[in-house]
N, C-alpha and C. Protein backbone atom coordinates (compact mmCIF):
# COMPACT_ATOMS: atom_id res chain seq x y z
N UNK A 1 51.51 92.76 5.24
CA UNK A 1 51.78 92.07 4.00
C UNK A 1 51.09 92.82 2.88
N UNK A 2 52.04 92.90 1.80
CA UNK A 2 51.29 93.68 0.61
C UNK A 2 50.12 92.83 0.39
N UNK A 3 48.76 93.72 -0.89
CA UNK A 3 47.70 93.27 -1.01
C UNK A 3 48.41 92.43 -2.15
N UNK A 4 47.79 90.92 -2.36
CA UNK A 4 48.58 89.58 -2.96
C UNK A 4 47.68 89.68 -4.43
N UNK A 5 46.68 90.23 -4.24
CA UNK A 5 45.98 90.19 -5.25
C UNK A 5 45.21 89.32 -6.39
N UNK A 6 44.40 89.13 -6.87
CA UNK A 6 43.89 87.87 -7.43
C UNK A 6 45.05 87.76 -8.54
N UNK A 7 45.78 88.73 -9.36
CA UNK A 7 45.96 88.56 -10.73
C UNK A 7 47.60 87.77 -9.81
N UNK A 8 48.18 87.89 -8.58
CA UNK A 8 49.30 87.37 -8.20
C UNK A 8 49.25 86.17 -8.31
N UNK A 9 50.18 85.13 -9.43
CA UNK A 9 49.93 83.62 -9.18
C UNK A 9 50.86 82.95 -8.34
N UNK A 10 51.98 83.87 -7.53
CA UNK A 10 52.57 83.29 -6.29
C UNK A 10 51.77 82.74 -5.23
N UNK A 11 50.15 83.62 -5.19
CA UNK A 11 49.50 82.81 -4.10
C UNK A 11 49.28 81.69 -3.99
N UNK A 12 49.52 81.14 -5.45
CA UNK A 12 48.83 79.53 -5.01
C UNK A 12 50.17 78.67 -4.09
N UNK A 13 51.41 79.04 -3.78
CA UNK A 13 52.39 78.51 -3.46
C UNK A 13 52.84 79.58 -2.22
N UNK A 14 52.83 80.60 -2.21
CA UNK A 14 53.16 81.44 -0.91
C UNK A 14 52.28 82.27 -0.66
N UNK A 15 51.79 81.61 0.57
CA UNK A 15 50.54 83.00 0.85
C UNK A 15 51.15 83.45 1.83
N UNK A 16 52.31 83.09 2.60
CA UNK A 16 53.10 83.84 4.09
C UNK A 16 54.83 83.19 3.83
N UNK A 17 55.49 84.09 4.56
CA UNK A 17 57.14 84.26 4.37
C UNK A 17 57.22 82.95 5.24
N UNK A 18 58.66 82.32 5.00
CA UNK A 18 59.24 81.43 6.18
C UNK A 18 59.23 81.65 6.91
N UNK A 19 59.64 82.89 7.99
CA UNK A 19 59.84 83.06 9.29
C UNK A 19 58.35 83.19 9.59
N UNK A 20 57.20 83.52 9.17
CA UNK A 20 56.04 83.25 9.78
C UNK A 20 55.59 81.78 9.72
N UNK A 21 55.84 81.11 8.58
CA UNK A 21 55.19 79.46 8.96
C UNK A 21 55.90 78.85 9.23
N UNK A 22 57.24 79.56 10.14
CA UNK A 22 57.83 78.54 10.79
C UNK A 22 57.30 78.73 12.85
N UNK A 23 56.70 80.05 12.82
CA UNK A 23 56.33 80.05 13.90
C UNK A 23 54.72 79.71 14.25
N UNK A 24 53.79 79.34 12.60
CA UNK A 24 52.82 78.29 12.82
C UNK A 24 52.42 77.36 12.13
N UNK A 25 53.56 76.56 11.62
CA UNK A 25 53.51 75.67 11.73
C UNK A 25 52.89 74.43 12.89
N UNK A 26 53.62 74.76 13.42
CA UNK A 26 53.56 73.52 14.68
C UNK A 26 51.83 73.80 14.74
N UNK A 27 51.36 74.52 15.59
CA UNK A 27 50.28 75.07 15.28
C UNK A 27 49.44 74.34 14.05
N UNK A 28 49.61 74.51 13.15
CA UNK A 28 48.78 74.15 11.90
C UNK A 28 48.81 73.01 11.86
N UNK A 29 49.82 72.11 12.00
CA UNK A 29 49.85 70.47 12.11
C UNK A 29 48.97 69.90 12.99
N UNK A 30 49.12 70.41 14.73
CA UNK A 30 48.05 70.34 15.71
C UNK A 30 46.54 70.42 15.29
N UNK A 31 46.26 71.70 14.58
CA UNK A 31 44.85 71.54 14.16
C UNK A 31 44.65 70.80 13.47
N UNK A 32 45.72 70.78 12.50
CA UNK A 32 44.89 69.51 11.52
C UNK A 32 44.85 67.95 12.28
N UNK A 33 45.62 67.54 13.04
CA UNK A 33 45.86 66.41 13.57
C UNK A 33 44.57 66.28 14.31
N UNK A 34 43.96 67.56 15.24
CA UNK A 34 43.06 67.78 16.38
C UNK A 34 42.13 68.55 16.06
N UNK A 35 41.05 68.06 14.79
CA UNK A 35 40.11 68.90 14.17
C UNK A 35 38.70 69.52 15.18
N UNK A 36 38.24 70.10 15.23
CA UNK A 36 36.58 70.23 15.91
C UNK A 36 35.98 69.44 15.06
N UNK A 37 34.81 68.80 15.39
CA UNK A 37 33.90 67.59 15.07
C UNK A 37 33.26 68.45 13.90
N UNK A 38 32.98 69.97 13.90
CA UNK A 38 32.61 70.82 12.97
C UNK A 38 33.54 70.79 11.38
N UNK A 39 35.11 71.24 12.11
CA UNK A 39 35.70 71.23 10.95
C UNK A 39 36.35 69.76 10.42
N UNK A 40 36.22 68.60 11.16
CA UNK A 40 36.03 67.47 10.51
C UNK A 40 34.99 67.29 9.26
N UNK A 41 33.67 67.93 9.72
CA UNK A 41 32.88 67.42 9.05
C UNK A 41 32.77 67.83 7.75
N UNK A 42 33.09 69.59 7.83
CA UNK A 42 33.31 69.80 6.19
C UNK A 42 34.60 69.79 5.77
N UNK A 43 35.47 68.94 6.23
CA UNK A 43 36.62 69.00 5.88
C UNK A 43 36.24 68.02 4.73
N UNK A 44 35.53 66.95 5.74
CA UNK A 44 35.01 65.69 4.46
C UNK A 44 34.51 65.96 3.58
N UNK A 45 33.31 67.17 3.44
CA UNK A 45 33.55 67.31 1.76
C UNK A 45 34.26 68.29 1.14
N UNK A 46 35.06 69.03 1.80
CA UNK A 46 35.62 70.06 1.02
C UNK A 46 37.40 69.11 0.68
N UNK A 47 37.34 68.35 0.84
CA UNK A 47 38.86 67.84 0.88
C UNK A 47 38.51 66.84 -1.15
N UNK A 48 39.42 66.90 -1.70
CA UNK A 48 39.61 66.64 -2.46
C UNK A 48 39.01 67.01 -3.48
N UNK A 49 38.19 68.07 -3.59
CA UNK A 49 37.44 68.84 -4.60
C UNK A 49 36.08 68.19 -4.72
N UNK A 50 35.48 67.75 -4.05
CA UNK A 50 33.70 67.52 -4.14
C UNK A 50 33.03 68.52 -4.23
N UNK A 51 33.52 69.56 -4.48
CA UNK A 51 32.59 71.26 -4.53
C UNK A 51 33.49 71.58 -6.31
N UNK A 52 34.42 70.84 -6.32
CA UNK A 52 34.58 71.61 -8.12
C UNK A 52 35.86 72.36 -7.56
N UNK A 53 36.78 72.93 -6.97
CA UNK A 53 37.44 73.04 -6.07
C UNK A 53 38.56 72.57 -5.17
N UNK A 54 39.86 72.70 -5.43
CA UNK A 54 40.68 72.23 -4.34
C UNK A 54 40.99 73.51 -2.57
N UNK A 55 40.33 72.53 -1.68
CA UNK A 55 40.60 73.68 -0.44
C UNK A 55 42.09 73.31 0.13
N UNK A 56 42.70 73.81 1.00
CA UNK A 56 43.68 73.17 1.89
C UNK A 56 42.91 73.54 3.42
N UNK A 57 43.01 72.94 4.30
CA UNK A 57 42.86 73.23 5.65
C UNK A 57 43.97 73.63 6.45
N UNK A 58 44.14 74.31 7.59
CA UNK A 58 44.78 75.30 8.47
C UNK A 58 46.12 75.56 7.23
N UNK A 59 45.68 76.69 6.82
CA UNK A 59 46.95 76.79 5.59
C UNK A 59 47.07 78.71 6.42
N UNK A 60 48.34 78.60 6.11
CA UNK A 60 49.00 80.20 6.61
C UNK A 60 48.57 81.37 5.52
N UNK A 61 47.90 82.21 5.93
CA UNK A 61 47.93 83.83 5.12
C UNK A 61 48.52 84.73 5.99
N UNK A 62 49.33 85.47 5.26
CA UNK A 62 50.30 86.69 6.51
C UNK A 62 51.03 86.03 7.63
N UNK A 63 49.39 86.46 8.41
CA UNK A 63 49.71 86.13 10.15
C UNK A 63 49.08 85.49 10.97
N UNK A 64 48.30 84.76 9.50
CA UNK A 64 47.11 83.67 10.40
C UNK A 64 47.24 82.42 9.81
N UNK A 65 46.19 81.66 10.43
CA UNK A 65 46.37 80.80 9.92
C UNK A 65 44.63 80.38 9.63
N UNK A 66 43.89 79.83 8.47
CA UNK A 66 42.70 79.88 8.34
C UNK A 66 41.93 78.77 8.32
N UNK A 67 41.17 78.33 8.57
CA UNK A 67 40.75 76.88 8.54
C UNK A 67 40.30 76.21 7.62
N UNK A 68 40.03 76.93 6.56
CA UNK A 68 39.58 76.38 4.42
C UNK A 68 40.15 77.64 4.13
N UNK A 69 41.03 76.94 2.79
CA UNK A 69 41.18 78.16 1.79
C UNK A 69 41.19 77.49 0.36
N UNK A 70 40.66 78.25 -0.50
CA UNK A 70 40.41 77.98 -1.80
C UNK A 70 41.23 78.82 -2.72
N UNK A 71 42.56 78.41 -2.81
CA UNK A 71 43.33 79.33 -2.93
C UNK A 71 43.01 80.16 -4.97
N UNK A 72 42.49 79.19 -5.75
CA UNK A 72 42.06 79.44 -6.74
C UNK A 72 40.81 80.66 -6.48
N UNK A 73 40.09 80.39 -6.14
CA UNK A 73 38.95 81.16 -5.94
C UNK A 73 39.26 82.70 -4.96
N UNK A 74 40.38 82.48 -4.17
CA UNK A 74 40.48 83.49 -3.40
C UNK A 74 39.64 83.59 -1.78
N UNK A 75 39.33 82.44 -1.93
CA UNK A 75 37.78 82.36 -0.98
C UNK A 75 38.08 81.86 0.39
N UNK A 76 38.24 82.38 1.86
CA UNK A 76 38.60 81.68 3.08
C UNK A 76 37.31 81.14 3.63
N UNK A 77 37.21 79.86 4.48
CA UNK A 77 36.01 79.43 5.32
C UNK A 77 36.77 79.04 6.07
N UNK A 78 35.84 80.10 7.60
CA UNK A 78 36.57 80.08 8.97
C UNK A 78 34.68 79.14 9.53
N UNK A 79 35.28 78.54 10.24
CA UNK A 79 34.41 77.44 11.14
C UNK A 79 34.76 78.05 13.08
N UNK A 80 33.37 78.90 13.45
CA UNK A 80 33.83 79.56 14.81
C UNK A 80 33.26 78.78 15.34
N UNK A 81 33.93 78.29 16.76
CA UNK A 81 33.40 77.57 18.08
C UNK A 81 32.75 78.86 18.99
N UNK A 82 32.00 78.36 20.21
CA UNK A 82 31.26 79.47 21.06
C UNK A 82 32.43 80.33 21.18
N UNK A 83 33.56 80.18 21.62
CA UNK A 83 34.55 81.33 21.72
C UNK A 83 34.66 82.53 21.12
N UNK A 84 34.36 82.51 20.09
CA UNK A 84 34.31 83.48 19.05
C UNK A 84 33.01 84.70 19.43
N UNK A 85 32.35 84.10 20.25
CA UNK A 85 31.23 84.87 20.63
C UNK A 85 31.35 86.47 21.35
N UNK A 86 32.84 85.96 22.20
CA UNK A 86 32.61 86.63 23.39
C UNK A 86 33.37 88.28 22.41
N UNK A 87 33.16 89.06 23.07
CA UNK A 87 33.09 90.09 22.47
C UNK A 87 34.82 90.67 21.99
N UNK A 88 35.78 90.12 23.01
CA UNK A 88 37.31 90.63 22.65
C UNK A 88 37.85 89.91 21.02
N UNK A 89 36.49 88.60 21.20
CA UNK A 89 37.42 87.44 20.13
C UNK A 89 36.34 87.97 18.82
N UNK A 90 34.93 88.61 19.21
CA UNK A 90 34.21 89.59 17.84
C UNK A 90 35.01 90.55 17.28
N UNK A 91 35.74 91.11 18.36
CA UNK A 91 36.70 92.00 17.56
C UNK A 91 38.21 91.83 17.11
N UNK A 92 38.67 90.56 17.29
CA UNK A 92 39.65 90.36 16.70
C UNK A 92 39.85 89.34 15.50
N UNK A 93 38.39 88.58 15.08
CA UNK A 93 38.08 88.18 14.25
C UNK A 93 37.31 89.07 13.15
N UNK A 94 37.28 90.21 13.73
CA UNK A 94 36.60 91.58 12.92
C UNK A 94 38.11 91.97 12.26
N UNK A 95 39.28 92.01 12.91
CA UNK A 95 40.28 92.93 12.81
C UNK A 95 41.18 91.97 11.40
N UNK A 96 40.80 90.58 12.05
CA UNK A 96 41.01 89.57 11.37
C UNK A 96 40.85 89.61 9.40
N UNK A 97 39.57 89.42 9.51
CA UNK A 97 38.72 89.04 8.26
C UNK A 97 39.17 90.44 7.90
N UNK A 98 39.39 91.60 8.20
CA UNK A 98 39.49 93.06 7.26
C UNK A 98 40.82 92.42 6.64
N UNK A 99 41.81 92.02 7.61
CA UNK A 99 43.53 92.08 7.35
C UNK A 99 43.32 90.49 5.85
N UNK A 100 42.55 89.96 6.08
CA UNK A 100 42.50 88.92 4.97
C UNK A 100 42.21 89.41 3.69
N UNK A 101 40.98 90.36 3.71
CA UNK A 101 40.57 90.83 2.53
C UNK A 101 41.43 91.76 1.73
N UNK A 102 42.15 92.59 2.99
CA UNK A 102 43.06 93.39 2.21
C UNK A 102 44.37 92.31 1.35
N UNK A 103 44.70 91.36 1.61
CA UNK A 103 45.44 90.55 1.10
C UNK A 103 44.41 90.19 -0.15
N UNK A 104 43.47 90.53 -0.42
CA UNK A 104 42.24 90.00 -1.76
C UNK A 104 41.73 88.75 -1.36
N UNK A 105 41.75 87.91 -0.25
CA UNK A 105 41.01 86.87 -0.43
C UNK A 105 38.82 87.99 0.51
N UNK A 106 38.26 86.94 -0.09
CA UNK A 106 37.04 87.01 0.59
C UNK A 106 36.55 85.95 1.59
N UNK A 107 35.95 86.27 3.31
CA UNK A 107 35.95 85.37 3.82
C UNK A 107 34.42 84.86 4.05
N UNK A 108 33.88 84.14 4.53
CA UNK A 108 32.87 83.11 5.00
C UNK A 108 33.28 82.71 6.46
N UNK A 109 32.10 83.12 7.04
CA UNK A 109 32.03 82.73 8.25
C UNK A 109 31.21 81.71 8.70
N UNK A 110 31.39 80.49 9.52
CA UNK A 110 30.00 79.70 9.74
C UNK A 110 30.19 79.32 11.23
N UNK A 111 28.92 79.00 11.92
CA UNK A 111 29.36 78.46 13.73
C UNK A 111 29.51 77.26 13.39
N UNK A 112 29.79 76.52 14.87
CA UNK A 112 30.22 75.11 14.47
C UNK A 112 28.70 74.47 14.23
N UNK A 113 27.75 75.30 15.08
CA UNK A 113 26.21 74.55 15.08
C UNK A 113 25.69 74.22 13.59
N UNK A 114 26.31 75.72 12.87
CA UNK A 114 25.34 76.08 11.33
C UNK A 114 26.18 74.53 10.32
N UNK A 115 27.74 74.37 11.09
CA UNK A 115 28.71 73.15 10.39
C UNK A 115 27.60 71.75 10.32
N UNK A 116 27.32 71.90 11.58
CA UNK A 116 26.79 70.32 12.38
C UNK A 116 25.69 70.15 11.98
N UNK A 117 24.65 71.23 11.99
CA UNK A 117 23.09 70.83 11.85
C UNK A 117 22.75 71.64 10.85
N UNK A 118 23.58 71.70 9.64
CA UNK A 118 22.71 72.99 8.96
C UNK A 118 23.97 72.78 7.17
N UNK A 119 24.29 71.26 7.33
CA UNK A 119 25.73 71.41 6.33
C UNK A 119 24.88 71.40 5.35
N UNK A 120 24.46 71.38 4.36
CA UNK A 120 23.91 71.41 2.90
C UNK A 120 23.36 73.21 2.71
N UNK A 121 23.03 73.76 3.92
CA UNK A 121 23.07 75.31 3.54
C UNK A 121 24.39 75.92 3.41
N UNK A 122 25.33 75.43 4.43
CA UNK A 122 26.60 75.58 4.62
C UNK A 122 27.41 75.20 3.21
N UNK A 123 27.71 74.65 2.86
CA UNK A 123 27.89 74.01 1.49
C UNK A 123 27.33 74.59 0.30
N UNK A 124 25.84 74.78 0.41
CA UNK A 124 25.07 76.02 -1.07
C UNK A 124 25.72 77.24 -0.69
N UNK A 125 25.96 77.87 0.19
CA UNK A 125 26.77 79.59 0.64
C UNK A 125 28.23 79.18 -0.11
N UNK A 126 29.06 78.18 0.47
CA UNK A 126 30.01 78.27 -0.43
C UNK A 126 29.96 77.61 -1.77
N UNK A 127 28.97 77.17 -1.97
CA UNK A 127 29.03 77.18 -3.63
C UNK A 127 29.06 78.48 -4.31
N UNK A 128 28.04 78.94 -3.67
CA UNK A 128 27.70 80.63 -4.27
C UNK A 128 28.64 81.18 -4.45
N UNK A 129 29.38 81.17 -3.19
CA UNK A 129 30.89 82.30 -3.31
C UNK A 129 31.58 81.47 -4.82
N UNK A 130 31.84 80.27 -4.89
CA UNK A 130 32.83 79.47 -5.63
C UNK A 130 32.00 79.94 -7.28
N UNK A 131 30.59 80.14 -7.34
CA UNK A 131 30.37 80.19 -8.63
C UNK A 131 30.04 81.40 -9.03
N UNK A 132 30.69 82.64 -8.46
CA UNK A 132 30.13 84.01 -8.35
C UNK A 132 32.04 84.09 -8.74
N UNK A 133 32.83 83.62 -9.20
CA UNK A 133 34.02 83.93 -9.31
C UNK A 133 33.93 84.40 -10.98
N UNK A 134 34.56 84.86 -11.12
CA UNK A 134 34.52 85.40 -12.76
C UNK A 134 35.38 84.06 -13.38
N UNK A 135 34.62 84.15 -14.89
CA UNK A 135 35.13 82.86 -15.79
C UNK A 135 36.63 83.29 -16.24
């Protein structure tokens, strides 16, 4: 996918073609229906703009699908379970986050632990990103 770029204002309405969110869709509904207790939790405050901010949750870029996006800001927050640990899923969440940025968004990474026991640091990191955006 070409780089979408901040100055592109199609992103706020197409960040991926039909024939890709029609093959995750289904997918994206599931997660949202069947959250981790992690991304429940900041879903609750990131959902309706309590950060200054509108996010969407499992929303499509390209060929993924991401678990917060701030589509104003440009800004993704991915929430990893232990899975993410093991070394095939380090590198395809490596291969991942490059293929996002080249589209211009910037990502944030957090575990589900840093979600669960650690949300008000979790929350100041993405403020930072959100107020480090140019006026």
């Amino acid at each position: 996918m070409a780089n979408l770029g901040p100055t592109d204002s199609s992103i706020h309405t197409f960040t991926t073609d039909r024939q890709r969110w029609k093959g995750l869709k289904g997918f994206a509904r599931e997660n949202r229906r069947q959250p981790t207790p992690a991304e429940e939790q900041l879903w609750q405050v990131l959902r309706g703009g309590q950060l200054g901010y509108r996010f969407r949750r499992q929303h499509a870029i390209a060929n993924y699908l991401v678990d917060f996006v701030c589509l104003p800001a440009w800004l993704v927050v991915e929430v990893d379970g232990a899975v993410h640990q093991a070394p095939e899923a380090v590198a395809y969440d490596s291969g991942r986050t490059q293929a996002l940025q080249e589209c211009g968004f910037s990502v944030v990474r957090f575990t589900n632990e840093q979600v669960l026991h650690r949300l008000p640091q979790v929350l100041a990191k993405i403020d930072q990103h959100l107020t480090q955006l140019p006026s």
